[in-house]
C-alpha atoms as a PDB file:
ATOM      1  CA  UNK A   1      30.178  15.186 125.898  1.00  0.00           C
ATOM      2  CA  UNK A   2      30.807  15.597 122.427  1.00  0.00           C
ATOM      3  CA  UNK A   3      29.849  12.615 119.621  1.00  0.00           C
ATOM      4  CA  UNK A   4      31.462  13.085 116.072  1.00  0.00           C
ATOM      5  CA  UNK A   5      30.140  10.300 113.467  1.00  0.00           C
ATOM      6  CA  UNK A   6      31.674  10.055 110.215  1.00  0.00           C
ATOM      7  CA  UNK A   7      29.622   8.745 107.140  1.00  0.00           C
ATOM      8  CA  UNK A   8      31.996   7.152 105.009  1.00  0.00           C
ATOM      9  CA  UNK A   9      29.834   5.549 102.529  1.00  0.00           C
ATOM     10  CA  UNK A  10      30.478   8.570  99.643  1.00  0.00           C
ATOM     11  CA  UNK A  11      34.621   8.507 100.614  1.00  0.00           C
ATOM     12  CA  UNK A  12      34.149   4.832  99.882  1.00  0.00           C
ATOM     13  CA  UNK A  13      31.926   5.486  96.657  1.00  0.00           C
ATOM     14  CA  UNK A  14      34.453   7.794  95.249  1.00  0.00           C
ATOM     15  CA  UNK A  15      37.162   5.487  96.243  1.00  0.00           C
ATOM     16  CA  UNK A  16      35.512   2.712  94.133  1.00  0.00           C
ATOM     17  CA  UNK A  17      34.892   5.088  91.276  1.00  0.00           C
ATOM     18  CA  UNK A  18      38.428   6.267  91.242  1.00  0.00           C
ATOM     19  CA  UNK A  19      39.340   2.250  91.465  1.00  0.00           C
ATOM     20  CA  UNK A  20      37.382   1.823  88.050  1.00  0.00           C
ATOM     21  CA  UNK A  21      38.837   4.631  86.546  1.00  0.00           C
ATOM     22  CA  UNK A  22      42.360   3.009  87.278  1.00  0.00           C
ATOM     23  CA  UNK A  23      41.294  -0.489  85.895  1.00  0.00           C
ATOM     24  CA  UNK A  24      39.547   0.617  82.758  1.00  0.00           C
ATOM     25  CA  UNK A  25      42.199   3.160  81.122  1.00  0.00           C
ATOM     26  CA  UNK A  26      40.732   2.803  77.675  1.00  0.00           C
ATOM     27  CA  UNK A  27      38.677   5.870  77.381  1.00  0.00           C
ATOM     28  CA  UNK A  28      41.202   7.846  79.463  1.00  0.00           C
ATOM     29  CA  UNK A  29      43.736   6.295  76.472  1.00  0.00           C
ATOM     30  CA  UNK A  30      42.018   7.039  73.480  1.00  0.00           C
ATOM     31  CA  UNK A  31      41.246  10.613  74.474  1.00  0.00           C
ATOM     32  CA  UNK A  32      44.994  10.814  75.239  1.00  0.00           C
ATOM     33  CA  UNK A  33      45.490   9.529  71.462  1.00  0.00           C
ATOM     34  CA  UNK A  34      43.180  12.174  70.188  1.00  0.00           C
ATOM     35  CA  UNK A  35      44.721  14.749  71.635  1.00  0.00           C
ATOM     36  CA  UNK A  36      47.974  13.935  70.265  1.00  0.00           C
ATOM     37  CA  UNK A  37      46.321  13.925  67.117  1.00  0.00           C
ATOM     38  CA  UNK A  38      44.942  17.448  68.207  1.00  0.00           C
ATOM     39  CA  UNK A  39      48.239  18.735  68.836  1.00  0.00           C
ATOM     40  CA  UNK A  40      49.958  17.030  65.694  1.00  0.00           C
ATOM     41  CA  UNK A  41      47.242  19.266  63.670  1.00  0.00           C
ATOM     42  CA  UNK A  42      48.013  22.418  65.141  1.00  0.00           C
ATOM     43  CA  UNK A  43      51.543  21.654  64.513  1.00  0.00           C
ATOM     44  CA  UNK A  44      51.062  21.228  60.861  1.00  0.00           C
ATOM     45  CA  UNK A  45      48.622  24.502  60.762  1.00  0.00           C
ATOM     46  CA  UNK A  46      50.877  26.898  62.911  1.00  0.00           C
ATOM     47  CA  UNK A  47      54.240  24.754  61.068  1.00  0.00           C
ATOM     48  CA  UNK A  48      56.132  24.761  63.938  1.00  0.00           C
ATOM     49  CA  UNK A  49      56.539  22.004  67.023  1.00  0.00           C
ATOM     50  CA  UNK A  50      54.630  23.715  69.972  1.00  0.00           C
ATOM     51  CA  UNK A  51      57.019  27.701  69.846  1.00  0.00           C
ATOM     52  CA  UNK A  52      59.540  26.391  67.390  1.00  0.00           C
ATOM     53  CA  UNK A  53      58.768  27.251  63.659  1.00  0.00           C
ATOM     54  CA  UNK A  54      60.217  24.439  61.085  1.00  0.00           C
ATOM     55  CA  UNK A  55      62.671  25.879  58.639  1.00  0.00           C
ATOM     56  CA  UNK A  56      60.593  26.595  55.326  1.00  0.00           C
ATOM     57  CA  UNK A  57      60.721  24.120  52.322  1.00  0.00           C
ATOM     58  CA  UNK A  58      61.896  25.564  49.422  1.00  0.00           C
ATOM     59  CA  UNK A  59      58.640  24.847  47.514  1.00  0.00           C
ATOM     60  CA  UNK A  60      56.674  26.638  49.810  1.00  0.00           C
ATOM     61  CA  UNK A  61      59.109  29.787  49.593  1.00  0.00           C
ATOM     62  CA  UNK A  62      59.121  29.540  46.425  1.00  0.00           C
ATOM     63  CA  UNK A  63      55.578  28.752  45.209  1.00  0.00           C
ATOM     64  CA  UNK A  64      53.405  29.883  48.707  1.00  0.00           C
ATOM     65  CA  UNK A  65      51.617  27.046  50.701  1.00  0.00           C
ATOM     66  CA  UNK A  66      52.811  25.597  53.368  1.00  0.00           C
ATOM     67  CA  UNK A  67      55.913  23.377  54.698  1.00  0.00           C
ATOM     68  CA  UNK A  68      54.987  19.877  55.116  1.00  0.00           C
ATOM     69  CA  UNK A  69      51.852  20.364  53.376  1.00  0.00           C
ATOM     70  CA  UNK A  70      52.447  20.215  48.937  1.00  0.00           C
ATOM     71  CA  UNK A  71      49.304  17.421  48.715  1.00  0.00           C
ATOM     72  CA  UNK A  72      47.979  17.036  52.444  1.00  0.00           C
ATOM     73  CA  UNK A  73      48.902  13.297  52.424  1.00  0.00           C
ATOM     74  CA  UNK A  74      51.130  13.267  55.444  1.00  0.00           C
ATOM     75  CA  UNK A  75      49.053  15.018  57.359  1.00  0.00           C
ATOM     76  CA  UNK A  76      45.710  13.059  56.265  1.00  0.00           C
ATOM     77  CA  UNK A  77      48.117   9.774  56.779  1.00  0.00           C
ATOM     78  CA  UNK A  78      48.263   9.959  60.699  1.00  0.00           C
ATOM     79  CA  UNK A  79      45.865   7.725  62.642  1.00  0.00           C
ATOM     80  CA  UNK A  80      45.601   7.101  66.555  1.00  0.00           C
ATOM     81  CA  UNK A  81      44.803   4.296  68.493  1.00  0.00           C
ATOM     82  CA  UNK A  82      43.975   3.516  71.936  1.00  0.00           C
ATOM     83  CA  UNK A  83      44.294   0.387  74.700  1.00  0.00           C
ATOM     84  CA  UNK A  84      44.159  -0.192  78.377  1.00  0.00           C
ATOM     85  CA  UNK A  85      48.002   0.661  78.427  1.00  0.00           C
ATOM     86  CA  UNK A  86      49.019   2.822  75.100  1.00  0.00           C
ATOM     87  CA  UNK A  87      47.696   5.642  73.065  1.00  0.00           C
ATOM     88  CA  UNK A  88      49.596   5.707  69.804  1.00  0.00           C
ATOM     89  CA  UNK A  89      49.695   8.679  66.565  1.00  0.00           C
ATOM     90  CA  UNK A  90      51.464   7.279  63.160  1.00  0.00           C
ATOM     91  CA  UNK A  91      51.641   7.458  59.815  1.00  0.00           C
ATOM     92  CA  UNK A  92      51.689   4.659  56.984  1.00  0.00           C
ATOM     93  CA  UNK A  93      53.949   7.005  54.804  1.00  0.00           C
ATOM     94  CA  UNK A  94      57.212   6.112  54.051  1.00  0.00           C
ATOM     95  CA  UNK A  95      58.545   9.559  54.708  1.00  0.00           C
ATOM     96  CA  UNK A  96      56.880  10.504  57.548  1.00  0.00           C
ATOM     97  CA  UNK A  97      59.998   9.671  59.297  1.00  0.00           C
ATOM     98  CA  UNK A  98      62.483  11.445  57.317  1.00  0.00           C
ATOM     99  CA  UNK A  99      60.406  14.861  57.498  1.00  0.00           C
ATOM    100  CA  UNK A 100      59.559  14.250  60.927  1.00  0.00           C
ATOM    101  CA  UNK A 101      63.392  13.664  62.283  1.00  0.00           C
ATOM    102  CA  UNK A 102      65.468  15.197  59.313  1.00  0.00           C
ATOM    103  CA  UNK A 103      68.400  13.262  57.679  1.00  0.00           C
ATOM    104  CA  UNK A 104      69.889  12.360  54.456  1.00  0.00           C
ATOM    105  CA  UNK A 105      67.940  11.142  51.801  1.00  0.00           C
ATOM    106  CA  UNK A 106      66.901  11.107  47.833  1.00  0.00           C
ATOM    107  CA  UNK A 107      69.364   9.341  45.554  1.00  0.00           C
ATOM    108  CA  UNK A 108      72.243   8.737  47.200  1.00  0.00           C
ATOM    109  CA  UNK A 109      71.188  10.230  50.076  1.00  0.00           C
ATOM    110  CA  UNK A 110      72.427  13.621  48.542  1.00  0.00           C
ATOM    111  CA  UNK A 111      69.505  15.741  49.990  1.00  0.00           C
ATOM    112  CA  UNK A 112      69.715  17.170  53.507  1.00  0.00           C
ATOM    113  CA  UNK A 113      66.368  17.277  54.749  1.00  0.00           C
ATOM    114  CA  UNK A 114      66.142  19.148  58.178  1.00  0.00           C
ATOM    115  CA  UNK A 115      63.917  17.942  61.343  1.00  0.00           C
ATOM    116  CA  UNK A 116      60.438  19.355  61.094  1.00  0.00           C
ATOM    117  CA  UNK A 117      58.858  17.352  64.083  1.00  0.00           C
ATOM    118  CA  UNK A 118      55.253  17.527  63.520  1.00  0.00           C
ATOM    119  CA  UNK A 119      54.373  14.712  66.024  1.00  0.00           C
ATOM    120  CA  UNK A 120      54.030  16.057  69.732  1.00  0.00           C
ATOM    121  CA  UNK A 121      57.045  13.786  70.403  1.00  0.00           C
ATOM    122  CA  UNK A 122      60.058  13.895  69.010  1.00  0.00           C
ATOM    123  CA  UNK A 123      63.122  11.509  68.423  1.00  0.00           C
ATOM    124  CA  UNK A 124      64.435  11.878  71.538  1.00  0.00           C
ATOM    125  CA  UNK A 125      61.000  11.080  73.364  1.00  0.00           C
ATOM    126  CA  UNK A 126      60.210  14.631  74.680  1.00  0.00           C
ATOM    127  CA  UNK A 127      56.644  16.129  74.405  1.00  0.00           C
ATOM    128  CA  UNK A 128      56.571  19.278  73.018  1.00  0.00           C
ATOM    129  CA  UNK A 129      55.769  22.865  75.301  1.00  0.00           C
ATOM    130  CA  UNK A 130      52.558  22.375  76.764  1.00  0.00           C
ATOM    131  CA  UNK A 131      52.159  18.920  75.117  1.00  0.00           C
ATOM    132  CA  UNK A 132      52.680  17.583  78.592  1.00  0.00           C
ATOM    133  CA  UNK A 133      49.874  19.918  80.569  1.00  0.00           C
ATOM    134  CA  UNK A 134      47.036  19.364  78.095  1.00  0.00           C
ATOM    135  CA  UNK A 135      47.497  15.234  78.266  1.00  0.00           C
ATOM    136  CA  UNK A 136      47.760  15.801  82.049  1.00  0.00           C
ATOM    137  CA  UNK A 137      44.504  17.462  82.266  1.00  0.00           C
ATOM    138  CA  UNK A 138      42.857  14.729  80.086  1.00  0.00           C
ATOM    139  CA  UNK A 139      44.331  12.171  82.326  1.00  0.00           C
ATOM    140  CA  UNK A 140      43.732  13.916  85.586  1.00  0.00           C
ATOM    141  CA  UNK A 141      40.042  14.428  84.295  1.00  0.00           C
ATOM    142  CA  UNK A 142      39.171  11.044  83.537  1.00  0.00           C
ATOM    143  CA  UNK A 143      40.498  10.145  86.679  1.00  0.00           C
ATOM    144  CA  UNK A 144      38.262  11.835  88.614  1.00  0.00           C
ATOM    145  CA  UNK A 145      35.596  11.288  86.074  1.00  0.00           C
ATOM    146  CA  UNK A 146      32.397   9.846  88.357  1.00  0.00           C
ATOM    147  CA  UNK A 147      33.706  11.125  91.887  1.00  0.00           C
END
């Protein structure tokens, strides 16, 4: 006769562990948040979103530097926060939109500026390339955190 016994008591452990993880999203959140934030700097470093370069500013073809980056405000501007349910990047500046999704603006709205996401999301709601896979792995990992 054969006797197989099953100890469940670490399935059930990890089971309550992954539960917990589930419940309390915060920390999964707010490293989600940061690495938005880690992707929005790499943006502004490599000035493209993810493979895409931005079209170069003027100023920066004509006087070196970089697009997007004349004082460092915008980029010093963005802040993250983190909850059970959201992780959020954004900017207080009033044209962080307008350099972010392109459009009209200036007096009159005369000047044509073109989109130069910098966010890892742009207007349409799409992560960038490999935006998606690195916030995966954060969530997947904190997820399994414990188990």
């Amino acid at each position: 006769m054969i006797q197989i016994s099953v100890d469940s008591r670490n399935l059930e452990r990890g089971l309550s562990q992954l539960l917990q993880n589930v419940q309390n999203r915060r920390p999964m959140m707010s490293a989600v948040a940061t690495e938005l934030q880690s992707i929005t700097e790499d943006n502004f470093e490599s000035e493209s979103w993810g493979s895409q370069k931005w079209k170069q500013s003027q100023r920066a073809a004509n006087e070196g530097g970089k697009t997007l980056q004349k004082s460092g405000q915008l980029a010093a501007s963005l802040t993250i926060q983190a909850g059970n349910d959201f992780a959020c990047i954004s900017s207080n500046k009033v044209y962080a939109a307008i350099h972010h999704l392109g459009g009209q603006a200036g007096r009159g709205h005369k000047v044509s500026l073109p989109a130069r996401p910098y966010l890892p999301i742009d207007g349409s709601g799409n992560l960038q390339n490999g935006g998606e896979k690195r916030i995966l792995n954060i969530v997947k990992d904190a997820l399994a955190r414990g188990i």
